[in-house]
PDB file of N, CA and C in Angstrom:
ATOM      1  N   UNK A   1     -41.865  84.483 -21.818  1.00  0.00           N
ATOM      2  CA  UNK A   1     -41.106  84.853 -20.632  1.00  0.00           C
ATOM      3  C   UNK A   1     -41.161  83.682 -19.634  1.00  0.00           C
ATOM      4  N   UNK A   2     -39.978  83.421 -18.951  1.00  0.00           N
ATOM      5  CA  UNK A   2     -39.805  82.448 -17.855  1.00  0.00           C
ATOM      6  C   UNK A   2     -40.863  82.924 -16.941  1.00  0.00           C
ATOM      7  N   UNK A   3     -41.487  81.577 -16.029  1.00  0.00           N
ATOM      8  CA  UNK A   3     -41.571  81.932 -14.694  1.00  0.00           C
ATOM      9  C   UNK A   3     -40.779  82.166 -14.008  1.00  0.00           C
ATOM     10  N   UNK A   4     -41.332  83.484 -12.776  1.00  0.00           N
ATOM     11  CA  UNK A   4     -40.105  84.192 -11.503  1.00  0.00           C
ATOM     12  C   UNK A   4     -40.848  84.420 -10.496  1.00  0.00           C
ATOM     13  N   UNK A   5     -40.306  83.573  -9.741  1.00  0.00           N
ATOM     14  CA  UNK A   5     -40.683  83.345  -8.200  1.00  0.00           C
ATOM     15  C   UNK A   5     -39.554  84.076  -7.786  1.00  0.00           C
ATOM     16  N   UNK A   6     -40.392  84.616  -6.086  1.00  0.00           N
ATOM     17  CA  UNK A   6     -39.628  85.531  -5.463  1.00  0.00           C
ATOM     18  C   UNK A   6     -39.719  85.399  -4.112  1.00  0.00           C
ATOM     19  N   UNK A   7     -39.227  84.635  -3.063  1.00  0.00           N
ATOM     20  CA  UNK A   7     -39.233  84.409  -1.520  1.00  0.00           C
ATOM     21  C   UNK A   7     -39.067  85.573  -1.234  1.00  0.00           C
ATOM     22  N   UNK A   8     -39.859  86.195  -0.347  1.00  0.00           N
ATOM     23  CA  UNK A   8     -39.783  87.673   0.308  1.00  0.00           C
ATOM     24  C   UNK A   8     -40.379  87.474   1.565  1.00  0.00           C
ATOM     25  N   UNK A   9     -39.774  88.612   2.393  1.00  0.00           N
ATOM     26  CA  UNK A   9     -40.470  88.518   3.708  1.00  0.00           C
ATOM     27  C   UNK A   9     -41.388  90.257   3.766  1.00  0.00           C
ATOM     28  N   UNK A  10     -42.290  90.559   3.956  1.00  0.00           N
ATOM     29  CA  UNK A  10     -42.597  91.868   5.013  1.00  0.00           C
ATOM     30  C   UNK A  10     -41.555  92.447   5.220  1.00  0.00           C
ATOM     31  N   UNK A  11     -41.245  93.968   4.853  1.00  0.00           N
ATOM     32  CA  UNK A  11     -40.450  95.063   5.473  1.00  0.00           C
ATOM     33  C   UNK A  11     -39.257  94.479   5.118  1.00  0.00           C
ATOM     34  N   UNK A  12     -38.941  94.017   4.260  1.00  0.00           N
ATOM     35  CA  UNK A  12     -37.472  93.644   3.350  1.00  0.00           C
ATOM     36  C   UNK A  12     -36.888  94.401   2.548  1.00  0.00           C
ATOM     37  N   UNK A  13     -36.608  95.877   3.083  1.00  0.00           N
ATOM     38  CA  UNK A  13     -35.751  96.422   1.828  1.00  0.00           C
ATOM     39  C   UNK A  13     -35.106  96.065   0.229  1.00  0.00           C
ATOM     40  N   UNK A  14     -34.464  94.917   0.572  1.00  0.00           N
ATOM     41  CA  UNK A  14     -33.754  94.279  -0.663  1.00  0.00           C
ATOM     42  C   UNK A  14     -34.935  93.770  -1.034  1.00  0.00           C
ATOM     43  N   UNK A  15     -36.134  92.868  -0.486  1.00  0.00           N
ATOM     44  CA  UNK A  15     -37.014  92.323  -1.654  1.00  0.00           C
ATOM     45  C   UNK A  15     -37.906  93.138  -2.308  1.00  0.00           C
ATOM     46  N   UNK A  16     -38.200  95.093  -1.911  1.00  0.00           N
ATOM     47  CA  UNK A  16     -38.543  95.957  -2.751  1.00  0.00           C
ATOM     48  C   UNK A  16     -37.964  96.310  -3.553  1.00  0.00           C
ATOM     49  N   UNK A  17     -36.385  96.265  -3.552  1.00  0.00           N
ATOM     50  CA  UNK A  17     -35.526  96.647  -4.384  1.00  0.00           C
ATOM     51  C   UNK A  17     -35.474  95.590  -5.898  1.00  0.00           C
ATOM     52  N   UNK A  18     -35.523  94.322  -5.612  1.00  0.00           N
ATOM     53  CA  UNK A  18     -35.686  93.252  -6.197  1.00  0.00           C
ATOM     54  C   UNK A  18     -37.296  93.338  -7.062  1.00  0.00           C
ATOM     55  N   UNK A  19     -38.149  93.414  -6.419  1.00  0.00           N
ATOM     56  CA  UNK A  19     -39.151  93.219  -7.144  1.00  0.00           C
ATOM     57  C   UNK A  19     -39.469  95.042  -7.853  1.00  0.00           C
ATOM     58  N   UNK A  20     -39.171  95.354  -7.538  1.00  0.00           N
ATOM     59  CA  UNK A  20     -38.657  96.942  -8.611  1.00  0.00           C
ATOM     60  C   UNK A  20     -38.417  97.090  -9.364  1.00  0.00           C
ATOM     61  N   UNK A  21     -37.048  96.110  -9.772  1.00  0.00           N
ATOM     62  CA  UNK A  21     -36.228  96.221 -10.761  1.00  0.00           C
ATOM     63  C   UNK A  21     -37.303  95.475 -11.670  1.00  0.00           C
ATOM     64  N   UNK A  22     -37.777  94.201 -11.177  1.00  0.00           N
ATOM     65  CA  UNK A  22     -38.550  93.128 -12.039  1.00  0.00           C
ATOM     66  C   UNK A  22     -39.624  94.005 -12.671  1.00  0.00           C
ATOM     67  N   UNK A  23     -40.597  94.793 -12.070  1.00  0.00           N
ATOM     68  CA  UNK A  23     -41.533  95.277 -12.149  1.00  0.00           C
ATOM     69  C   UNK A  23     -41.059  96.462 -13.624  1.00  0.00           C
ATOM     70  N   UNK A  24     -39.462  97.450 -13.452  1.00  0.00           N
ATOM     71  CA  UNK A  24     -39.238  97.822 -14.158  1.00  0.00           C
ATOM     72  C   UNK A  24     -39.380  97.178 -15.525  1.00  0.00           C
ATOM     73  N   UNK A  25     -38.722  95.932 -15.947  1.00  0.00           N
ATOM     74  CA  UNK A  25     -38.504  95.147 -17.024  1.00  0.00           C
ATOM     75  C   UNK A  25     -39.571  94.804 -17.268  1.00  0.00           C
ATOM     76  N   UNK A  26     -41.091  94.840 -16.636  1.00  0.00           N
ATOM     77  CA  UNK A  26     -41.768  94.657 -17.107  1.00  0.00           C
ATOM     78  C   UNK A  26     -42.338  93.148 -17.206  1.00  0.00           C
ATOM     79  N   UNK A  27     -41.351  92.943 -15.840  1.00  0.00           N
ATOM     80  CA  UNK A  27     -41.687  90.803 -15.706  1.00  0.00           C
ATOM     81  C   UNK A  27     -42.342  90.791 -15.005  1.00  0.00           C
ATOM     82  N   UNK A  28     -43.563  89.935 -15.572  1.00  0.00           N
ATOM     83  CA  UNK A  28     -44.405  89.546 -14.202  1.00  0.00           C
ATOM     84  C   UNK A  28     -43.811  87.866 -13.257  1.00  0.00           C
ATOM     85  N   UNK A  29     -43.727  88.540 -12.319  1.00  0.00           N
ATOM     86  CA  UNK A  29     -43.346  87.361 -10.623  1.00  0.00           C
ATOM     87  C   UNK A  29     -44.524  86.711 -10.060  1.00  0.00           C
ATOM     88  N   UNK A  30     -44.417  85.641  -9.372  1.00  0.00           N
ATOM     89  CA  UNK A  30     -45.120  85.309  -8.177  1.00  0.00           C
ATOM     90  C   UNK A  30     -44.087  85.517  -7.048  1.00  0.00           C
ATOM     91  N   UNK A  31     -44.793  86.218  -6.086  1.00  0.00           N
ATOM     92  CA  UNK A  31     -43.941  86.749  -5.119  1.00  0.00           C
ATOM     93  C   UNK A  31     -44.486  85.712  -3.799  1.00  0.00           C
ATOM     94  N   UNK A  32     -43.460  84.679  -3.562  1.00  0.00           N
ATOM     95  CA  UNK A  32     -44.364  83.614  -2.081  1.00  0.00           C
ATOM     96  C   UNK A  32     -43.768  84.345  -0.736  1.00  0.00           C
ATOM     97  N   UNK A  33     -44.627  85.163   0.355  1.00  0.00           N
ATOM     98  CA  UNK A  33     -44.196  85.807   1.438  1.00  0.00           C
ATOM     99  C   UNK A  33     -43.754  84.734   2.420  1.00  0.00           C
ATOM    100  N   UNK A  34     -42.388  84.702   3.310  1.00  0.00           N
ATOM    101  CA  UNK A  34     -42.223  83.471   3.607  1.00  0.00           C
ATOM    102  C   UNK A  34     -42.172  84.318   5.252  1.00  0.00           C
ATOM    103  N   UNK A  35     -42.986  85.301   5.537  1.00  0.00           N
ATOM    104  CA  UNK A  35     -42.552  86.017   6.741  1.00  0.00           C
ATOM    105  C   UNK A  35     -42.784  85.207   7.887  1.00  0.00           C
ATOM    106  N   UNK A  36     -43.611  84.478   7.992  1.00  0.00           N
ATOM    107  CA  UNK A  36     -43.716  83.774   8.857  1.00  0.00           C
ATOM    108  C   UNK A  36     -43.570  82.079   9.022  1.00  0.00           C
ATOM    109  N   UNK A  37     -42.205  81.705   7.737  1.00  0.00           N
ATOM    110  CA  UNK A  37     -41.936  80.488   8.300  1.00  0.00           C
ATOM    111  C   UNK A  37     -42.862  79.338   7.416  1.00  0.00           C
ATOM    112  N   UNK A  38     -42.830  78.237   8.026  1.00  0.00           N
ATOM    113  CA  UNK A  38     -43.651  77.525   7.334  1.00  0.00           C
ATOM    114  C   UNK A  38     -42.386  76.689   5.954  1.00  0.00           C
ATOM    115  N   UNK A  39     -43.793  75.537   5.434  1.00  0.00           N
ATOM    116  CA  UNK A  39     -43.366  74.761   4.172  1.00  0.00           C
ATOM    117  C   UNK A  39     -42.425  75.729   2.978  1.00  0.00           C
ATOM    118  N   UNK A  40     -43.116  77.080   3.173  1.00  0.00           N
ATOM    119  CA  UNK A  40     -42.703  77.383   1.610  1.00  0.00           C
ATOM    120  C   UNK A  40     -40.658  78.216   2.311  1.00  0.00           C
ATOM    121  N   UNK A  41     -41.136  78.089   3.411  1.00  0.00           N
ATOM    122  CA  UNK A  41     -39.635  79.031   3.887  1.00  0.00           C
ATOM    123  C   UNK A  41     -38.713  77.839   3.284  1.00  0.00           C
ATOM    124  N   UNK A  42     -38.795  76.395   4.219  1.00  0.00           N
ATOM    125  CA  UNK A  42     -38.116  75.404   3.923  1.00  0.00           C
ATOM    126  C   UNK A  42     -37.832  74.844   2.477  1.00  0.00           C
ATOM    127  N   UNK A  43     -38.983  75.022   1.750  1.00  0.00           N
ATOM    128  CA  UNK A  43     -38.544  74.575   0.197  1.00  0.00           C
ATOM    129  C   UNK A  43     -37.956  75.965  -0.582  1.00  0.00           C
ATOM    130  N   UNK A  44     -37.796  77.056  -0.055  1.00  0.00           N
ATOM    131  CA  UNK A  44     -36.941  78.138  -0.532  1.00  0.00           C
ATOM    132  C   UNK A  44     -35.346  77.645  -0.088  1.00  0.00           C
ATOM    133  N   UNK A  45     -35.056  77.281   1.214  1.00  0.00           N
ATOM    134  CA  UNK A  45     -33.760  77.214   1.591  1.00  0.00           C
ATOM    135  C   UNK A  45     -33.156  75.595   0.853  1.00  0.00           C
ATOM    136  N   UNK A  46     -34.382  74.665   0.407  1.00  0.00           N
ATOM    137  CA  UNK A  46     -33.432  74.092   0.004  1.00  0.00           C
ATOM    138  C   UNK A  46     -33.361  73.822  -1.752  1.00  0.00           C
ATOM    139  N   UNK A  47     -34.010  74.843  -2.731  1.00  0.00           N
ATOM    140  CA  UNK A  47     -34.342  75.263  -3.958  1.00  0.00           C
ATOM    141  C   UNK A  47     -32.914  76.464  -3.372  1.00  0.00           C
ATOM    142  N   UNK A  48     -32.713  77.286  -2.606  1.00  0.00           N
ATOM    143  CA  UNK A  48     -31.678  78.307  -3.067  1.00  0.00           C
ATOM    144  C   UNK A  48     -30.655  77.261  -2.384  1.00  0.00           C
ATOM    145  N   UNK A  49     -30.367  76.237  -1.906  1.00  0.00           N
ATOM    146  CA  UNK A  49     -29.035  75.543  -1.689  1.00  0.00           C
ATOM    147  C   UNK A  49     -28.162  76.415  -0.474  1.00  0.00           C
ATOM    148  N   UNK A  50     -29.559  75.981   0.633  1.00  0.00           N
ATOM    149  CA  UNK A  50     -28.927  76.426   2.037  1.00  0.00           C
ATOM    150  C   UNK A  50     -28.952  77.958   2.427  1.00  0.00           C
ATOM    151  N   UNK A  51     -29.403  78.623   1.364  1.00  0.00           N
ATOM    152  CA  UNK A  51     -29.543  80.239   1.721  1.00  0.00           C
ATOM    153  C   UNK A  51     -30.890  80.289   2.337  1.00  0.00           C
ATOM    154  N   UNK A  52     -30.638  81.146   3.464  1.00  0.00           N
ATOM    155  CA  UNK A  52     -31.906  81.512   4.081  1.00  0.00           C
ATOM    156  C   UNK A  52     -32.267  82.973   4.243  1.00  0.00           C
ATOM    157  N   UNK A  53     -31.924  84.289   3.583  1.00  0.00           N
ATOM    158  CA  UNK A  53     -32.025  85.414   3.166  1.00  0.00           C
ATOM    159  C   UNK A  53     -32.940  85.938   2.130  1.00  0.00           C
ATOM    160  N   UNK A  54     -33.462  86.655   2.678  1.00  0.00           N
ATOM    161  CA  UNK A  54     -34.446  87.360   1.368  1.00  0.00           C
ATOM    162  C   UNK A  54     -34.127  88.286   0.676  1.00  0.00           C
ATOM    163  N   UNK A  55     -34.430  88.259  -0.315  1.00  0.00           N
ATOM    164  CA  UNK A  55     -35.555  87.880  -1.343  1.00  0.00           C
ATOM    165  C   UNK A  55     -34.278  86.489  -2.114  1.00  0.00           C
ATOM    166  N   UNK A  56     -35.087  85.188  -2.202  1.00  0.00           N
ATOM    167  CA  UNK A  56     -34.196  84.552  -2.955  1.00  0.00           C
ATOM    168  C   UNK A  56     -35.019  84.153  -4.503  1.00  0.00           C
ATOM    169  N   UNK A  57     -34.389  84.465  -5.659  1.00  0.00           N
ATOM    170  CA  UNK A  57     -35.060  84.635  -7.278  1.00  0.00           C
ATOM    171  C   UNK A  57     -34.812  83.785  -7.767  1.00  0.00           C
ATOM    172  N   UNK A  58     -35.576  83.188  -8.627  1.00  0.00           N
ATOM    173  CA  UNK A  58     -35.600  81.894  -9.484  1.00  0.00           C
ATOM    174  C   UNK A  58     -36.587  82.873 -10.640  1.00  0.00           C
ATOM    175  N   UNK A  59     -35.522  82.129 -11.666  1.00  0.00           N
ATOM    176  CA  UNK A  59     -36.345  82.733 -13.210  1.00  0.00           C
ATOM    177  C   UNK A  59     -35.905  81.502 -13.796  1.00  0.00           C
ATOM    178  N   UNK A  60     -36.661  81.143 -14.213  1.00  0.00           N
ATOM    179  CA  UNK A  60     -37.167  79.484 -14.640  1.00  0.00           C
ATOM    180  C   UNK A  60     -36.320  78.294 -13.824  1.00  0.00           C
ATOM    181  N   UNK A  61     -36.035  77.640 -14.130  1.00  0.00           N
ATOM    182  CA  UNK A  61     -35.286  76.686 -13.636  1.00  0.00           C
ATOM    183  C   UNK A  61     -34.039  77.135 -12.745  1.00  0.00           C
ATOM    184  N   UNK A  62     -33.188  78.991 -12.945  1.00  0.00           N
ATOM    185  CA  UNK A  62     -32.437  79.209 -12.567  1.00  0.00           C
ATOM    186  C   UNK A  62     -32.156  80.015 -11.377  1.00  0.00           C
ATOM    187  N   UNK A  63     -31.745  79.545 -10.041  1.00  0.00           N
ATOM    188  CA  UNK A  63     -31.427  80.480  -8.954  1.00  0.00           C
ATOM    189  C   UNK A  63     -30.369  81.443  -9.205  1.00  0.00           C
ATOM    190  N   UNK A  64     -31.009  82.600  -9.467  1.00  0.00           N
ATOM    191  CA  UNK A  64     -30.467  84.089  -9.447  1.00  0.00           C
ATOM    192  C   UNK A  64     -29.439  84.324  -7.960  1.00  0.00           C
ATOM    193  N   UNK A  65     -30.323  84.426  -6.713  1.00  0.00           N
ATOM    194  CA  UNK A  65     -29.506  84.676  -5.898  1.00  0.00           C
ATOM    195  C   UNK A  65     -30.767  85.456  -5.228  1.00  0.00           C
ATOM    196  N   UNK A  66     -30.006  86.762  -4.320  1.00  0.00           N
ATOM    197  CA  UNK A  66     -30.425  88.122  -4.006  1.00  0.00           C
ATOM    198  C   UNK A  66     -30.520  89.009  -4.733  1.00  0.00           C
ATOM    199  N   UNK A  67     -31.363  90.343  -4.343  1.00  0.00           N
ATOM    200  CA  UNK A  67     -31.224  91.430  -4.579  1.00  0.00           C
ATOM    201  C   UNK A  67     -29.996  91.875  -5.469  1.00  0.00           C
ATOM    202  N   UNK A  68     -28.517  91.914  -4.975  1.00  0.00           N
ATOM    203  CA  UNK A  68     -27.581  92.104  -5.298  1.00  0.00           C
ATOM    204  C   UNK A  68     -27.129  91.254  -6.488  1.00  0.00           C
ATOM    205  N   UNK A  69     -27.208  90.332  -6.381  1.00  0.00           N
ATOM    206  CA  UNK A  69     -27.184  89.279  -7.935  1.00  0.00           C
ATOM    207  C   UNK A  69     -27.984  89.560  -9.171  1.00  0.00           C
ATOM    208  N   UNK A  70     -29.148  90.126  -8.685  1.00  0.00           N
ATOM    209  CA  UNK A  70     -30.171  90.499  -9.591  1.00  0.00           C
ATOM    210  C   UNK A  70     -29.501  91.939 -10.196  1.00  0.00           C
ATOM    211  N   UNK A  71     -29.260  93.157  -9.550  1.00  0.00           N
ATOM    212  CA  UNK A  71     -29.299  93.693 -10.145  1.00  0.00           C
ATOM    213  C   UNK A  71     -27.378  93.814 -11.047  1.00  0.00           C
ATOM    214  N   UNK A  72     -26.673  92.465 -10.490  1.00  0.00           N
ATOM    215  CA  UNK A  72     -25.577  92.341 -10.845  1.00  0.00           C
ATOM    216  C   UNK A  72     -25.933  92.306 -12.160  1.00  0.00           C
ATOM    217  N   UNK A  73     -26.808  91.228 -12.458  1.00  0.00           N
ATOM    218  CA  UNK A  73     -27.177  90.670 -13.651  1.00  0.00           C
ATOM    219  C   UNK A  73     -27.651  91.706 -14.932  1.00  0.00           C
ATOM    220  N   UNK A  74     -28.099  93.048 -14.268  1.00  0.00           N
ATOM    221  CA  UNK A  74     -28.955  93.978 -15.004  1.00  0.00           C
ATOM    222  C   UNK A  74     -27.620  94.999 -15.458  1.00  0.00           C
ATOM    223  N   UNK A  75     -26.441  95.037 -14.358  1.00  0.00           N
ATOM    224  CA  UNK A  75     -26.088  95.996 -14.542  1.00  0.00           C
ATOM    225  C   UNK A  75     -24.622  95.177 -15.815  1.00  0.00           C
ATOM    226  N   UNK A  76     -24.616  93.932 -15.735  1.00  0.00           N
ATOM    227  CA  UNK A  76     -23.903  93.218 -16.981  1.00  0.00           C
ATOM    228  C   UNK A  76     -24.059  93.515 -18.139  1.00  0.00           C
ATOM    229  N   UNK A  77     -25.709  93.101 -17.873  1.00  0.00           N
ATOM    230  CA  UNK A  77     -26.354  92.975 -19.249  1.00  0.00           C
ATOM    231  C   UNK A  77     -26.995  91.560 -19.367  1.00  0.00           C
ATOM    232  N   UNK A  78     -26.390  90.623 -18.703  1.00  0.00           N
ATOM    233  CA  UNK A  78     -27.371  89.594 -18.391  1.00  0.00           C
ATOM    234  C   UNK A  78     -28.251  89.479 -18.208  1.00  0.00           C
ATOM    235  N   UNK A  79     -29.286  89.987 -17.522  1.00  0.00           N
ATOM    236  CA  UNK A  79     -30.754  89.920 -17.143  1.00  0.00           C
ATOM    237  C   UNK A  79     -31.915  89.921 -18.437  1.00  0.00           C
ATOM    238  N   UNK A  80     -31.759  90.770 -18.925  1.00  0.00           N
ATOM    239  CA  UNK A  80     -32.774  90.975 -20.133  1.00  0.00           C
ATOM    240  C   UNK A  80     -32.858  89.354 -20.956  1.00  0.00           C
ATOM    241  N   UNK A  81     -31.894  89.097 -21.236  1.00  0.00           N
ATOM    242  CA  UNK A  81     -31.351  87.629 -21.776  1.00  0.00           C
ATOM    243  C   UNK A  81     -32.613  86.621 -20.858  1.00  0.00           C
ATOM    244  N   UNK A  82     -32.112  86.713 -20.140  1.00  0.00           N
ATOM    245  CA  UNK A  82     -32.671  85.473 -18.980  1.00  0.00           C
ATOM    246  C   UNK A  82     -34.379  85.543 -18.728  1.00  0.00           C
ATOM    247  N   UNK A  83     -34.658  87.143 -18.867  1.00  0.00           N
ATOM    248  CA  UNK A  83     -36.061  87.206 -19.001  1.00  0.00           C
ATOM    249  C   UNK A  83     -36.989  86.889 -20.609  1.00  0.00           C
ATOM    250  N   UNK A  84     -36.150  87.143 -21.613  1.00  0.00           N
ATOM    251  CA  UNK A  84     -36.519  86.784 -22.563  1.00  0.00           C
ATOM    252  C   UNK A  84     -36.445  85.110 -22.831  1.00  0.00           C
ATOM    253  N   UNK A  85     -36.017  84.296 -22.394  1.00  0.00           N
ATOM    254  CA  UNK A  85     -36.151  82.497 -22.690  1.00  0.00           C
ATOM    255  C   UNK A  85     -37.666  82.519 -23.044  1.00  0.00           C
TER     256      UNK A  85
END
């Protein structure tokens, strides 16, 4: 299974929703809390290419997006794919 990093903040609806789904499939994440700013906020916004919204997903090399991308991906059929590499 890829590594999946997960920028989340505290009290983020979408990044419970996000790490839910993950948790469903049975993927294990590193989840980096970016609630208060800092190095890891800045190397999230420029690893997601200017997005500054949470939760932003990377499963290996690839930026997923949000919440909404993620479970775009699940509800395709894409996702399973991407967790299995």
């Amino acid at each position: 299974m890829p590594k999946i990093e997960v920028y989340t903040k505290m009290f983020c609806p979408y990044c419970v929703r996000a790490k839910r789904l993950l948790e469903a499939k049975g993927a294990a994440f590193e989840e980096i809390d970016i609630t208060m700013g800092g190095p890891q906020r800045a190397e999230m916004i420029q690893r997601a290419n200017g997005r500054t919204t949470v939760p932003q997903i990377f499963i290996g090399e690839t930026h997923i997006g949000g919440s909404d991308d993620l479970v775009a991906l699940e509800r395709s059929g894409k996702l399973d794919p991407l967790l299995a590499d």
